[in-house]
Each structure stands twice: as C-alpha cells, then as structure tokens.
PDB file of N, CA and C in Angstrom:
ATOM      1  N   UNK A   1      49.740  -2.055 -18.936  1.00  0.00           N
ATOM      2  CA  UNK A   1      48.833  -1.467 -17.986  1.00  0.00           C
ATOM      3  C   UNK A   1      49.071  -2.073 -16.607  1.00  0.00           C
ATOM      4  N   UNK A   2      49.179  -1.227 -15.683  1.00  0.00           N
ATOM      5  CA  UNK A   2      48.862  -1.088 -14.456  1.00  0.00           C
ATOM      6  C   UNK A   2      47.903  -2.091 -13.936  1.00  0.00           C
ATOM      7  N   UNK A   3      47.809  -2.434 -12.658  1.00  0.00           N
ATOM      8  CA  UNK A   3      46.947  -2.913 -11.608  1.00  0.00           C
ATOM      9  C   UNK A   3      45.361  -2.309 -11.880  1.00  0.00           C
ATOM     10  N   UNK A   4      46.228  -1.296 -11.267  1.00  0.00           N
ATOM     11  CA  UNK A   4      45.468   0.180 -11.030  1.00  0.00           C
ATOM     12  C   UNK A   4      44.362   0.332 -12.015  1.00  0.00           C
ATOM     13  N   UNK A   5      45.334   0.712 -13.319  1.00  0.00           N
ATOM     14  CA  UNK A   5      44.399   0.918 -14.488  1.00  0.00           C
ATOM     15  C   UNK A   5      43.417  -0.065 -15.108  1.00  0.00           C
ATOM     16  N   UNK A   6      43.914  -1.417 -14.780  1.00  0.00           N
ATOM     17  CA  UNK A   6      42.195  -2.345 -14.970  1.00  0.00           C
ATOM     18  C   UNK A   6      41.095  -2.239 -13.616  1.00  0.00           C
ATOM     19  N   UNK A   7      41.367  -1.545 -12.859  1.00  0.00           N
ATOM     20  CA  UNK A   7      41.050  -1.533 -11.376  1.00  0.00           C
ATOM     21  C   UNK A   7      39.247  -0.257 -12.028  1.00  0.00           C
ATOM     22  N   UNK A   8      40.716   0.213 -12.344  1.00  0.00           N
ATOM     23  CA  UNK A   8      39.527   1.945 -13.063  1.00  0.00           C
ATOM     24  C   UNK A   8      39.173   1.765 -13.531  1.00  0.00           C
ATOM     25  N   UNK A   9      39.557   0.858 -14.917  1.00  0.00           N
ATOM     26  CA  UNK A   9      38.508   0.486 -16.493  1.00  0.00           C
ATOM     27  C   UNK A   9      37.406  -0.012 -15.868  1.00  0.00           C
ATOM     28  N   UNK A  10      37.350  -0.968 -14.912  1.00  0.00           N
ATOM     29  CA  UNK A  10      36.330  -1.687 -14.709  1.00  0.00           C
ATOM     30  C   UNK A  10      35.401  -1.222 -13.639  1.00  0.00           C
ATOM     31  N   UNK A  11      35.515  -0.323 -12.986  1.00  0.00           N
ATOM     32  CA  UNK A  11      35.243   0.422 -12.147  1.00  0.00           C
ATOM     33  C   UNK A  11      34.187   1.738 -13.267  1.00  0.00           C
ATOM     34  N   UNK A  12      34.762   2.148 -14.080  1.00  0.00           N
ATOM     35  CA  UNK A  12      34.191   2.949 -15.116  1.00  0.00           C
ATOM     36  C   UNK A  12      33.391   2.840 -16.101  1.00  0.00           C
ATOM     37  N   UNK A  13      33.047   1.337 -16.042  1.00  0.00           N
ATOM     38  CA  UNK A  13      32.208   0.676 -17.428  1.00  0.00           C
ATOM     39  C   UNK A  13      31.340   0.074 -16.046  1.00  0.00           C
ATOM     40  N   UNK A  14      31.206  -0.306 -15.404  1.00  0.00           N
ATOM     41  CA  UNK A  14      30.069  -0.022 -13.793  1.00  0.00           C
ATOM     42  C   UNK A  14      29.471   0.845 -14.058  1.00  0.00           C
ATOM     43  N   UNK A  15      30.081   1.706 -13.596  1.00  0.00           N
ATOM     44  CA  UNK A  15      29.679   3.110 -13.158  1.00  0.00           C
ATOM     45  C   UNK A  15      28.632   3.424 -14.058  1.00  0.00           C
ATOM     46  N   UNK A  16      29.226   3.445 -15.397  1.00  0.00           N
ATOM     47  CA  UNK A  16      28.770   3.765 -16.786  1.00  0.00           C
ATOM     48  C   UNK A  16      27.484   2.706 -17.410  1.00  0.00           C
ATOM     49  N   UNK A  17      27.697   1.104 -16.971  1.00  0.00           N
ATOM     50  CA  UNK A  17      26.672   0.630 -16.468  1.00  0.00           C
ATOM     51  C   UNK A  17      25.089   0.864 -16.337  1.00  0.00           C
ATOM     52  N   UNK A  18      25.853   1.378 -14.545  1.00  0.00           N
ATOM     53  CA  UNK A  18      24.464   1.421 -13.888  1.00  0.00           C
ATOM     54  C   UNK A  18      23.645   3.334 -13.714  1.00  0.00           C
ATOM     55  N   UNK A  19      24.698   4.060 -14.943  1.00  0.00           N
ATOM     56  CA  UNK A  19      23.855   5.378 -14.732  1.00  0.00           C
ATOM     57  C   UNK A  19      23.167   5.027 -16.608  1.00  0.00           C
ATOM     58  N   UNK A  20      23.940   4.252 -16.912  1.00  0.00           N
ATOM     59  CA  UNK A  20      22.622   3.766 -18.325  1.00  0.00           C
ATOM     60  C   UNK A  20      21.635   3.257 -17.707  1.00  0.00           C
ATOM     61  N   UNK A  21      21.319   2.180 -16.967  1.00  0.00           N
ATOM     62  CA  UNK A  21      20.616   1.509 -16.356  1.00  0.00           C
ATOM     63  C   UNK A  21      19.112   2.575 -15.696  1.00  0.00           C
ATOM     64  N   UNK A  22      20.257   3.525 -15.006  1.00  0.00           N
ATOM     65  CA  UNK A  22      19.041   4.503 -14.177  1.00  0.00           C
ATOM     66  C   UNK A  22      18.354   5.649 -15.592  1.00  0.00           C
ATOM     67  N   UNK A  23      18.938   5.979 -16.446  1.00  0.00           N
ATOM     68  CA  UNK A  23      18.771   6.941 -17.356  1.00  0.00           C
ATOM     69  C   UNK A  23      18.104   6.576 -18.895  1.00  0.00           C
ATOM     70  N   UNK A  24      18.426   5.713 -18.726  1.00  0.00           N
ATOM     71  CA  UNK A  24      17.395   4.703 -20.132  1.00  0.00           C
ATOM     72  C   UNK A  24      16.527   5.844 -20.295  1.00  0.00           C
ATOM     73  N   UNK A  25      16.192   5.441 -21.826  1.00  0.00           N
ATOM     74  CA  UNK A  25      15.320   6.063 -22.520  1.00  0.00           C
ATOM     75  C   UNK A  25      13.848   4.909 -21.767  1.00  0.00           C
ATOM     76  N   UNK A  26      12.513   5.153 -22.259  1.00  0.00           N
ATOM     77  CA  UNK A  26      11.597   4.368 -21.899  1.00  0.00           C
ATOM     78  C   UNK A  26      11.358   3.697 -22.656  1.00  0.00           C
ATOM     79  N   UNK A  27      11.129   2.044 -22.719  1.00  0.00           N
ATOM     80  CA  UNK A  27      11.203   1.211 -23.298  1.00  0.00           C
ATOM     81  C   UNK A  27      10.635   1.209 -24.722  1.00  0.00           C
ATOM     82  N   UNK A  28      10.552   0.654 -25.556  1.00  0.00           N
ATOM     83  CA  UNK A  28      10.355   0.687 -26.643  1.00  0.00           C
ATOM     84  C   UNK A  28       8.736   0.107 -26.953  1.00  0.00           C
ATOM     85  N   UNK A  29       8.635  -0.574 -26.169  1.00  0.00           N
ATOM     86  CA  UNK A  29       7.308  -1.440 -26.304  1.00  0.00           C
ATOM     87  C   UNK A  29       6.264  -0.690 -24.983  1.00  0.00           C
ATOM     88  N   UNK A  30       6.348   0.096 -23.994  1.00  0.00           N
ATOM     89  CA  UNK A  30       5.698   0.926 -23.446  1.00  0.00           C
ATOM     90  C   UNK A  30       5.517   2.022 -24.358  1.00  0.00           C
ATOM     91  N   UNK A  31       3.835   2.486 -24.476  1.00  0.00           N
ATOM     92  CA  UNK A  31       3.344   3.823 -24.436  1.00  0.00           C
ATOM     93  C   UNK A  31       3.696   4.989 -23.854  1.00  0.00           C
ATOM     94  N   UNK A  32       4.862   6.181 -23.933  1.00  0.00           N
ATOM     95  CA  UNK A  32       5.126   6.621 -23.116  1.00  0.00           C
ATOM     96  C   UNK A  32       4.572   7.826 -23.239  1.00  0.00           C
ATOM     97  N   UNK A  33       4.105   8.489 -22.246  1.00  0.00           N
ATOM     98  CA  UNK A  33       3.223   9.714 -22.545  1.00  0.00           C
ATOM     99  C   UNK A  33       4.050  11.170 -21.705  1.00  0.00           C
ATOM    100  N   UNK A  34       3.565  12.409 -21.924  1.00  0.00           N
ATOM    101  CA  UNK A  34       3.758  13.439 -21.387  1.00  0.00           C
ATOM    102  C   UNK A  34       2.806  14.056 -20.647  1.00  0.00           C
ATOM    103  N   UNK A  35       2.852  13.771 -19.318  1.00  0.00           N
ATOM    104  CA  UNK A  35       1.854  14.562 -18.258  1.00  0.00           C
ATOM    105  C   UNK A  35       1.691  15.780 -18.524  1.00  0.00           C
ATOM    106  N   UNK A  36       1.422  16.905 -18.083  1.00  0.00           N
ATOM    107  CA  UNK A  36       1.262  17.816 -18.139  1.00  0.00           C
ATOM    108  C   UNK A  36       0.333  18.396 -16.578  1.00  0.00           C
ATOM    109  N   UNK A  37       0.495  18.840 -15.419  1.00  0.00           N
ATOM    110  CA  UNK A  37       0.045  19.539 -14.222  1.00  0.00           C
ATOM    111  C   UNK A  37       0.144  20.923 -13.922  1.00  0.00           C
ATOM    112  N   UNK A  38      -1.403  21.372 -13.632  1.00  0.00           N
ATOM    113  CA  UNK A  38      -0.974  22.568 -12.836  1.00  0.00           C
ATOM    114  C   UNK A  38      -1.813  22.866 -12.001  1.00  0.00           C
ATOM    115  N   UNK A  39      -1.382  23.607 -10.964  1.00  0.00           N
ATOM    116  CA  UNK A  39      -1.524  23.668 -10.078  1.00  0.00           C
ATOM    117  C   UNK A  39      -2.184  22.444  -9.358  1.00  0.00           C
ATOM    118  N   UNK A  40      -1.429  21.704  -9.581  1.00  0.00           N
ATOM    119  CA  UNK A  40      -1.874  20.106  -8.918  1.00  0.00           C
ATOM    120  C   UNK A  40      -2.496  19.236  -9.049  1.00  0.00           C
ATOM    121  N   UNK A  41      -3.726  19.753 -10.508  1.00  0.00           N
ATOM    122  CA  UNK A  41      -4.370  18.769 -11.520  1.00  0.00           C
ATOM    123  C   UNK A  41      -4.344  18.536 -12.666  1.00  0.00           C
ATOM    124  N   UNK A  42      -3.879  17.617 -13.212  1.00  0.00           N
ATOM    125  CA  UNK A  42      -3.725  17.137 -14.564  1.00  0.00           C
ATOM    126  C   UNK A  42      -4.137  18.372 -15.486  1.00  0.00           C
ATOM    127  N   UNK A  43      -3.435  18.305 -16.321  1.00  0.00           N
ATOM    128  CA  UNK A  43      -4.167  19.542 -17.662  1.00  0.00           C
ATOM    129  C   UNK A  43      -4.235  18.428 -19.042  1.00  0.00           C
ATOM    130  N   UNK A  44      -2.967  17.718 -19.178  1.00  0.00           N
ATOM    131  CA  UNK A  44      -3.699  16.487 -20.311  1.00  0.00           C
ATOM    132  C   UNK A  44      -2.341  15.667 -20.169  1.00  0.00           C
ATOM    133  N   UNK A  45      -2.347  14.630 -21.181  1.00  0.00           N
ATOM    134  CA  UNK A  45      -1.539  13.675 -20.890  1.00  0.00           C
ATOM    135  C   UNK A  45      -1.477  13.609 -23.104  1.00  0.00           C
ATOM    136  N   UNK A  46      -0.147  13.714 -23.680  1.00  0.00           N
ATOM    137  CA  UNK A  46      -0.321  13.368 -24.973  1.00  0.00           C
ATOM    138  C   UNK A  46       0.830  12.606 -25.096  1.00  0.00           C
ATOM    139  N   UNK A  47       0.896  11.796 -26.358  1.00  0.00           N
ATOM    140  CA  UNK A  47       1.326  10.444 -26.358  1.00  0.00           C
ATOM    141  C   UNK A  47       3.302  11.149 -26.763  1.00  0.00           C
ATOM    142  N   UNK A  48       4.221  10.974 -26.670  1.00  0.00           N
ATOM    143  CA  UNK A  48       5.693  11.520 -26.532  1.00  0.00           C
ATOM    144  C   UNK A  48       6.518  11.058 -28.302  1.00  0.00           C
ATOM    145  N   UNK A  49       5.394  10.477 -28.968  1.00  0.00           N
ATOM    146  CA  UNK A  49       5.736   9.870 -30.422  1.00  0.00           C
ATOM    147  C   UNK A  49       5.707  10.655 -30.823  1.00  0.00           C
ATOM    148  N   UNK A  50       4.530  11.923 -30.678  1.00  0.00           N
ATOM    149  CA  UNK A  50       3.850  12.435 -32.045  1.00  0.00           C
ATOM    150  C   UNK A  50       4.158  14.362 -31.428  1.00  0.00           C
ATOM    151  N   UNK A  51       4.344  14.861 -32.379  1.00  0.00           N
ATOM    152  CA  UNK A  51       4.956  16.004 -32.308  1.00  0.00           C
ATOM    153  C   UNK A  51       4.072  16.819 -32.217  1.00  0.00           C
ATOM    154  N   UNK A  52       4.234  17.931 -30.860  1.00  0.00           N
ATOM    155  CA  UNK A  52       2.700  19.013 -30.398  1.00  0.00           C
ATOM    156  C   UNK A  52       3.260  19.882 -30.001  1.00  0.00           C
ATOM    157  N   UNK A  53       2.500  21.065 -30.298  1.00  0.00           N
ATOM    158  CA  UNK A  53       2.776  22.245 -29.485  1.00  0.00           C
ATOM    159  C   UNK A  53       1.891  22.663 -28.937  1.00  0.00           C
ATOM    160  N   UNK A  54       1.738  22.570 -26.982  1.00  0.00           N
ATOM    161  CA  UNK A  54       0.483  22.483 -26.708  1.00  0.00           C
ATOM    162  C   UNK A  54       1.133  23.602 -25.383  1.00  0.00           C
ATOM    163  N   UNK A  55      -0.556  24.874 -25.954  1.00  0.00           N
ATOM    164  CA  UNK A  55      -0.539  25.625 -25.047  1.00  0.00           C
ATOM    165  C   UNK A  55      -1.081  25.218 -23.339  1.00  0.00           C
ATOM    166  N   UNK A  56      -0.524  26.085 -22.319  1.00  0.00           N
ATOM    167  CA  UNK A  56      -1.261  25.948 -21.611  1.00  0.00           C
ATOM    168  C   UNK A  56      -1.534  26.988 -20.545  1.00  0.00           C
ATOM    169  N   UNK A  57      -2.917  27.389 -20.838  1.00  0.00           N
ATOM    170  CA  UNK A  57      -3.973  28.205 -20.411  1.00  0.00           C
ATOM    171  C   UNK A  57      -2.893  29.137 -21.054  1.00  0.00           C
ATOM    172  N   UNK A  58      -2.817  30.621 -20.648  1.00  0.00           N
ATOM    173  CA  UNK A  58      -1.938  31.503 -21.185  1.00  0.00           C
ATOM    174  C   UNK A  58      -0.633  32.009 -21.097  1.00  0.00           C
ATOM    175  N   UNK A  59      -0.409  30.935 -20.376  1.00  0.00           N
ATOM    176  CA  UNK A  59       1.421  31.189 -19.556  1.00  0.00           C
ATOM    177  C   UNK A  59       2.321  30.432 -20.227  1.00  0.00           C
ATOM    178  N   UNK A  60       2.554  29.306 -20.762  1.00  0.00           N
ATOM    179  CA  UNK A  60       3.021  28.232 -20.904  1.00  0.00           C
ATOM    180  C   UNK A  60       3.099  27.691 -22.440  1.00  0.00           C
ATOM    181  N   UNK A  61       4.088  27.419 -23.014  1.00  0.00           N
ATOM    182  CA  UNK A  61       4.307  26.441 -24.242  1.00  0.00           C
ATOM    183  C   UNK A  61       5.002  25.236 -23.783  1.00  0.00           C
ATOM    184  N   UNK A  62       4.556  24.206 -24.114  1.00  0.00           N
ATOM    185  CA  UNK A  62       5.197  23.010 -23.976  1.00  0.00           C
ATOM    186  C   UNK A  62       5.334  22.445 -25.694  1.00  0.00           C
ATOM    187  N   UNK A  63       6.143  22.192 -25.844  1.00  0.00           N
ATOM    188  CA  UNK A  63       6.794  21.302 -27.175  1.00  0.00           C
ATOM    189  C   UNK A  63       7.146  19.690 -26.771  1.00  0.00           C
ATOM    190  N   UNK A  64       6.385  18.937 -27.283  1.00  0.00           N
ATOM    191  CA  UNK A  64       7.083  17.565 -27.655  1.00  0.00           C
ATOM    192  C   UNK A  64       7.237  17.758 -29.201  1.00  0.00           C
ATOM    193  N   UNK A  65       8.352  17.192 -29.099  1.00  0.00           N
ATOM    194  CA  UNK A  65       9.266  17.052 -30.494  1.00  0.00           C
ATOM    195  C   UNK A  65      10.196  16.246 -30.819  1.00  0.00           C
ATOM    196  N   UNK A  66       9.998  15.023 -31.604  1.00  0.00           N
ATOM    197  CA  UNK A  66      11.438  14.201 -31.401  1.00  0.00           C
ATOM    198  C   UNK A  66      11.599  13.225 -30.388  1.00  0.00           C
ATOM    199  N   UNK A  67      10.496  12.804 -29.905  1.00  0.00           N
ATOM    200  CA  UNK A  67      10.506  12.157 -28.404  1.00  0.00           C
ATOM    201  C   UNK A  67      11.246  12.668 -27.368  1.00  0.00           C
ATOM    202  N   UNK A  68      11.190  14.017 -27.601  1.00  0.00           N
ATOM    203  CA  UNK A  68      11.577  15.228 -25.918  1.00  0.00           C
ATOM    204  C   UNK A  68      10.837  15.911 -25.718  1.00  0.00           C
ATOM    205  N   UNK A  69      10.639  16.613 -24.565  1.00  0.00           N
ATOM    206  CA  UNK A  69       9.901  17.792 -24.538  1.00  0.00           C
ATOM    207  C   UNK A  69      10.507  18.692 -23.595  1.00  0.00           C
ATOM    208  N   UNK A  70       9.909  19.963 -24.150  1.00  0.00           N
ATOM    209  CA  UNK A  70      10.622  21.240 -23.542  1.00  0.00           C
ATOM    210  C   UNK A  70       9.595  22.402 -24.101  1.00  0.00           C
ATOM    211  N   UNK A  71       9.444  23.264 -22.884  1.00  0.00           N
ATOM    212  CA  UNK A  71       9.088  24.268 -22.726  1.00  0.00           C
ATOM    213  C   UNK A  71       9.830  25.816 -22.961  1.00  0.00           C
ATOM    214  N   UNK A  72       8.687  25.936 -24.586  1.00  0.00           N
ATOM    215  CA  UNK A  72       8.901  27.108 -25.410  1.00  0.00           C
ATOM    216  C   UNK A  72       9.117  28.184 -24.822  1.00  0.00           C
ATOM    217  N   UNK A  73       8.367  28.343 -24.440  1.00  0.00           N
ATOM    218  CA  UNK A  73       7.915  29.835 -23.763  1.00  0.00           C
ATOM    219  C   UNK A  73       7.286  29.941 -22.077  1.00  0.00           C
ATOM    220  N   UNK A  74       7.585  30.788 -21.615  1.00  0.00           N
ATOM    221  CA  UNK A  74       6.232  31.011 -20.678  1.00  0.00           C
ATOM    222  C   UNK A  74       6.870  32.250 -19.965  1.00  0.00           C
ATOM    223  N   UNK A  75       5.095  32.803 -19.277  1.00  0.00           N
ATOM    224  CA  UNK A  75       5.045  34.444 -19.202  1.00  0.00           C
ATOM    225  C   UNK A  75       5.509  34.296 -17.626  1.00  0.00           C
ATOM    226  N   UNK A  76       6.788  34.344 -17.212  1.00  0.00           N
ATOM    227  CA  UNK A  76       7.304  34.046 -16.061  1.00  0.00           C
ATOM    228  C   UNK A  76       8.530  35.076 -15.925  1.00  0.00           C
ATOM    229  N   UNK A  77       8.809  35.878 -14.314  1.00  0.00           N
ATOM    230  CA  UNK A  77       9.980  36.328 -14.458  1.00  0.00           C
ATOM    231  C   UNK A  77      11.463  35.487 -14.435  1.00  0.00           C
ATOM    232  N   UNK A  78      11.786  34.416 -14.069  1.00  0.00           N
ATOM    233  CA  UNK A  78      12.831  33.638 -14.214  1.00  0.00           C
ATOM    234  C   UNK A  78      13.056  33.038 -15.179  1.00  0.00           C
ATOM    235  N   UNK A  79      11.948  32.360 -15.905  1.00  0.00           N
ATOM    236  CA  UNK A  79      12.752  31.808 -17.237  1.00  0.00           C
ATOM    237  C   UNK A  79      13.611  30.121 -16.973  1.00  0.00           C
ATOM    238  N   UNK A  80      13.311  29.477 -15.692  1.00  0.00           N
ATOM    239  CA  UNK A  80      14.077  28.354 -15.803  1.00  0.00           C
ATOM    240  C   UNK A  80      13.441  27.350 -16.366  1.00  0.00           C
ATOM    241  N   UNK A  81      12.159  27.274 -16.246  1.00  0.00           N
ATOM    242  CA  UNK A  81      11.984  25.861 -17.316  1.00  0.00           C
ATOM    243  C   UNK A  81      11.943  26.435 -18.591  1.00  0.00           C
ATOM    244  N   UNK A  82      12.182  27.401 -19.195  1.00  0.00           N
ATOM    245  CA  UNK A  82      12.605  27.736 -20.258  1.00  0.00           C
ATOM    246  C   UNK A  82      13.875  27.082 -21.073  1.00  0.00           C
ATOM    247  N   UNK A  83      14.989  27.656 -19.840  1.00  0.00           N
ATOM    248  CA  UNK A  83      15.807  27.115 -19.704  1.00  0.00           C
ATOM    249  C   UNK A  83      16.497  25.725 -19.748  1.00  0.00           C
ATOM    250  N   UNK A  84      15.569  25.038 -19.110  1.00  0.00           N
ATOM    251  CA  UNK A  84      15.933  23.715 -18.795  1.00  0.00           C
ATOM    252  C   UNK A  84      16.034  22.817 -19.908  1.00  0.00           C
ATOM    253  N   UNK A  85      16.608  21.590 -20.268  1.00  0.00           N
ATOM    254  CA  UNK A  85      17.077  21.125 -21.182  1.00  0.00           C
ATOM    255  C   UNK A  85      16.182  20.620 -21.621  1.00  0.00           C
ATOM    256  N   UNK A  86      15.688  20.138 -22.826  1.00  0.00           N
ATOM    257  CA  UNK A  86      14.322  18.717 -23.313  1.00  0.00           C
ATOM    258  C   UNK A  86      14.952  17.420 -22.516  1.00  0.00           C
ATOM    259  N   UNK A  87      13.879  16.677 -21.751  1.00  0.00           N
ATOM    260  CA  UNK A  87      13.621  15.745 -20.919  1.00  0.00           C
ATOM    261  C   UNK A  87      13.171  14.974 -22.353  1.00  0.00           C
ATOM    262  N   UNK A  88      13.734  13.317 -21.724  1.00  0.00           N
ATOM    263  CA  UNK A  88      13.343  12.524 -23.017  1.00  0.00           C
ATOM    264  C   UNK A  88      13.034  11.005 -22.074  1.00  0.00           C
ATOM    265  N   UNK A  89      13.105  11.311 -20.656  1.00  0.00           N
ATOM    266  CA  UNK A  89      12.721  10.099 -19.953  1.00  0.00           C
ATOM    267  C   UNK A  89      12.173   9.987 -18.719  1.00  0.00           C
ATOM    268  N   UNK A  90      11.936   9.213 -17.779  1.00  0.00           N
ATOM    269  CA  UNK A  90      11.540   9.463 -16.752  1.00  0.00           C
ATOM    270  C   UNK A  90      11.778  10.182 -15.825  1.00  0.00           C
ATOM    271  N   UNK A  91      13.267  10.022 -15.867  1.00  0.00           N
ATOM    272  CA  UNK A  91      13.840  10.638 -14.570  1.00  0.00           C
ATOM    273  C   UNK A  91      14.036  12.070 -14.364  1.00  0.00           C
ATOM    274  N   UNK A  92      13.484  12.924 -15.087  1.00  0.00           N
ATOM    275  CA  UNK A  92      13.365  14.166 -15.630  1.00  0.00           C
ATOM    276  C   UNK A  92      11.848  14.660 -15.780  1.00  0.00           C
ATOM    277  N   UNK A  93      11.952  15.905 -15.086  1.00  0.00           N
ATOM    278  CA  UNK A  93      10.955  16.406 -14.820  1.00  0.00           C
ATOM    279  C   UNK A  93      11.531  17.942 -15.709  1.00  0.00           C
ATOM    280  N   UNK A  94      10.031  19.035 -16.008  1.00  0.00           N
ATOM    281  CA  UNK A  94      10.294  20.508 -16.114  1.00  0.00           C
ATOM    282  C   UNK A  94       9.580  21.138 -14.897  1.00  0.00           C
ATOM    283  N   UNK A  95       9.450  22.223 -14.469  1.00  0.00           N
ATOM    284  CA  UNK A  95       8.915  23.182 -13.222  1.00  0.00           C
ATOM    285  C   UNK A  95       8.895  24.051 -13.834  1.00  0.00           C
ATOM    286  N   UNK A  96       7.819  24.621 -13.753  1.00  0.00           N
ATOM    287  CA  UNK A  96       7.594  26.206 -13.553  1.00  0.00           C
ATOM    288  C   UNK A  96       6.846  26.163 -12.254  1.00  0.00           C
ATOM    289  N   UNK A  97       7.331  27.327 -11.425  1.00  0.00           N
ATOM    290  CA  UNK A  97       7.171  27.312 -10.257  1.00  0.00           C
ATOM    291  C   UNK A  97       6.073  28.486  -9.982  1.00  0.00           C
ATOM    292  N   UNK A  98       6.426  29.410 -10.567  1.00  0.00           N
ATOM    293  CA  UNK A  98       5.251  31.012 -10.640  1.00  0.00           C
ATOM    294  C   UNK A  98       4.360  30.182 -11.068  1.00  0.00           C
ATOM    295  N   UNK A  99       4.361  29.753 -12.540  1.00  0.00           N
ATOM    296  CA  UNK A  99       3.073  29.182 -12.866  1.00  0.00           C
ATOM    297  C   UNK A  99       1.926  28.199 -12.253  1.00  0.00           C
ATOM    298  N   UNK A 100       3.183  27.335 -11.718  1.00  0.00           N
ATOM    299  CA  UNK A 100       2.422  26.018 -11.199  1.00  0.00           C
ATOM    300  C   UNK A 100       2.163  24.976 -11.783  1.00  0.00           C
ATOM    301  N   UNK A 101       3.330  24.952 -12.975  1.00  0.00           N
ATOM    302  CA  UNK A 101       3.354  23.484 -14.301  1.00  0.00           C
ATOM    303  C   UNK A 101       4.060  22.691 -13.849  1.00  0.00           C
ATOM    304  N   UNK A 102       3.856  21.966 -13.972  1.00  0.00           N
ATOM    305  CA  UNK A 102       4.738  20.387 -13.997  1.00  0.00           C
ATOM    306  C   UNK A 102       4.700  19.371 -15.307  1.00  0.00           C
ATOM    307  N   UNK A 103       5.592  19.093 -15.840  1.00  0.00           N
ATOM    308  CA  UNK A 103       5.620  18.152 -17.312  1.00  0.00           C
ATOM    309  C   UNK A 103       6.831  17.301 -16.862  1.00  0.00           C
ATOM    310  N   UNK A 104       6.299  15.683 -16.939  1.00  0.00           N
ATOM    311  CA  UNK A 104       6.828  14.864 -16.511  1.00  0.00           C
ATOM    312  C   UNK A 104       6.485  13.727 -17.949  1.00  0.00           C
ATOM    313  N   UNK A 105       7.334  12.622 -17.939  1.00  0.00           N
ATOM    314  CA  UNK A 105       7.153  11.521 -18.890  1.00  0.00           C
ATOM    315  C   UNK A 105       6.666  10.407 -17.879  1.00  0.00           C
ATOM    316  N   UNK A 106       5.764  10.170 -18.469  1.00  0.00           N
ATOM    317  CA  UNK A 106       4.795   8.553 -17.435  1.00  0.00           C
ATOM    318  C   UNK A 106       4.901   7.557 -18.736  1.00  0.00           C
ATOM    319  N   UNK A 107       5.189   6.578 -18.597  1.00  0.00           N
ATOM    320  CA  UNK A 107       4.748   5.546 -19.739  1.00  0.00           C
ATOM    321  C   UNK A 107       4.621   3.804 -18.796  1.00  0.00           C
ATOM    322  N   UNK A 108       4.004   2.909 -19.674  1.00  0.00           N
ATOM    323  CA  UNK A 108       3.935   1.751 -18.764  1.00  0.00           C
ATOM    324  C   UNK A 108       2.741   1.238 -17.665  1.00  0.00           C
ATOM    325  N   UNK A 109       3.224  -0.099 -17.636  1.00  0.00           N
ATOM    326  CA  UNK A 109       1.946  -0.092 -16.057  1.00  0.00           C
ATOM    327  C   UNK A 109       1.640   0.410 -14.847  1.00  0.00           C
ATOM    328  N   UNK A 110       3.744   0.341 -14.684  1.00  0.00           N
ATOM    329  CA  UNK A 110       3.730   1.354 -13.071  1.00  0.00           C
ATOM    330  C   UNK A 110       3.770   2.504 -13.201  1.00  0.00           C
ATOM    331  N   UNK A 111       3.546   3.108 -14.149  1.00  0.00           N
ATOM    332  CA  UNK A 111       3.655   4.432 -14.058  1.00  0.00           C
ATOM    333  C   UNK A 111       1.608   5.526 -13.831  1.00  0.00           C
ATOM    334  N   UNK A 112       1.100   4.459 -14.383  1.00  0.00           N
ATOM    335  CA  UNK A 112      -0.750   4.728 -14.127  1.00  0.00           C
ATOM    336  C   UNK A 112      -0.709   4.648 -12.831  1.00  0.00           C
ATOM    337  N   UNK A 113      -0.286   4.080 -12.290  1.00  0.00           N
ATOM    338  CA  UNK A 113      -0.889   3.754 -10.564  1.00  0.00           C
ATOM    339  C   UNK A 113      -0.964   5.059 -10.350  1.00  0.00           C
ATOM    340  N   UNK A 114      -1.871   5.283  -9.121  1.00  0.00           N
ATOM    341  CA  UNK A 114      -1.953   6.924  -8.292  1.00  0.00           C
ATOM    342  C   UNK A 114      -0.457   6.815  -7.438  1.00  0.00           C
ATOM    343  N   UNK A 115       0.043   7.762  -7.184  1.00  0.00           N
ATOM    344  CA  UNK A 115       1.519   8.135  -6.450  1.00  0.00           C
ATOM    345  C   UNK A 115       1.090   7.370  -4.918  1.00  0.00           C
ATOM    346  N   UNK A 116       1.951   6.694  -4.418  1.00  0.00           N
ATOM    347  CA  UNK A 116       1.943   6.554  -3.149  1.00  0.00           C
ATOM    348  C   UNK A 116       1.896   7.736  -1.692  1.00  0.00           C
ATOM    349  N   UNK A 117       2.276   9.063  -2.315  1.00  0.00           N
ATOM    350  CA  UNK A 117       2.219  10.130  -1.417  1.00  0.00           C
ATOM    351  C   UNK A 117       2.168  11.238  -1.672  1.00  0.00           C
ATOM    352  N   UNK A 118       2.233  12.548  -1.954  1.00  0.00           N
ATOM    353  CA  UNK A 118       1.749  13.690  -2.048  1.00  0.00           C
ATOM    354  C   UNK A 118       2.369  14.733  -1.291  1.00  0.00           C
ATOM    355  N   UNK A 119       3.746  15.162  -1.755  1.00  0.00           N
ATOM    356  CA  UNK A 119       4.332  16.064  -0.778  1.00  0.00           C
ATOM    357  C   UNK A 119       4.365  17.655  -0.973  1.00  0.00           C
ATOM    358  N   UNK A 120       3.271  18.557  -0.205  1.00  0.00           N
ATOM    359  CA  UNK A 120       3.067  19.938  -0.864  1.00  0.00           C
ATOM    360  C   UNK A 120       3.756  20.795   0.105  1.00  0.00           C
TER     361      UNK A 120
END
C-alpha cells in the first residue's frame, strides 16, 4: 500500500467515526420517547420501546414499531411523510406539511427543556 492509501483508510474510519458519532441510536439508558405535533401543539408523547399505532385526529397514522417510527397513512395529496423512511433517532424528524404533523424522537434530560427558539 501506498502513502496515499493509508492517507484514505484513515481519513475514512474518521469520517465514518464522526457520522456514527452524529447518528447514534439514543442511548440505551435514556427514556426515549416519540413526540408527536400539530399544528404547533403537542398531540402526545409515547414511550419508542413499546409498539403503537396511534391515530391522529383523522388524517394521520403514525406507527412505532421496533424502536422506529413511521407514518402509515395520511389523507394528504403528496404522500411524503408517507414516504419517508422510519426515523429511529434524533436527528430525524417526519413532516406532514398539509396536515401540520410533526413526529420527532426526544429522549433524555436535554431533550425536556423548552426549545431555545421558535422559527414559524
């Protein structure tokens, strides 16, 4: 091997690193829960262990399953959080945008605090 090529290996197990680092699952010993918002106020919060299929109001299926969640259904013309993949951590959010849902994963101490800002 090359210069080069330990240059990259190590450059690639970094990389690989620090997008584990940002993408982690949520810790094991945090409570991690599934928000649930619409139109800009909470609709419920259920725990991301235990497996639900929870309507909301008449537009909307949300599924936790498996410690992911993803949205079954909903009475929308686009279809992208339909679409969208099961979220299994923080850094991942779903949208429905017609509707006005938001399903996010909160777990932990910093994650209770109220948001520092509010951008509508």
């Amino acid at each position: 091997m090359k210069k080069r090529d330990y240059i990259f290996l190590i450059a690639m197990l970094l990389l690989g690193g620090i997008l584990w680092f940002i993408f982690r699952p949520a810790d094991a010993g945090e409570q991690s829960m599934v928000r649930i918002t619409v139109n800009g106020q909470v609709y419920g919060e259920y725990p991301l262990d235990e497996d639900l299929e929870i309507p909301i109001h008449d537009t909307n299926i949300c599924v936790i399953e498996n410690g992911t969640v993803y949205m079954k259904s909903a009475y929308c013309p686009d279809q992208i959080c339909v679409k969208t993949k099961p979220i299994h951590n923080r850094a991942a959010s779903i949208i429905c945008l017609p509707n006005k849902v938001s399903v996010e994963i909160v777990g932990g101490s910093a994650d209770t605090e109220e948001p520092d800002a509010i951008v509508r």
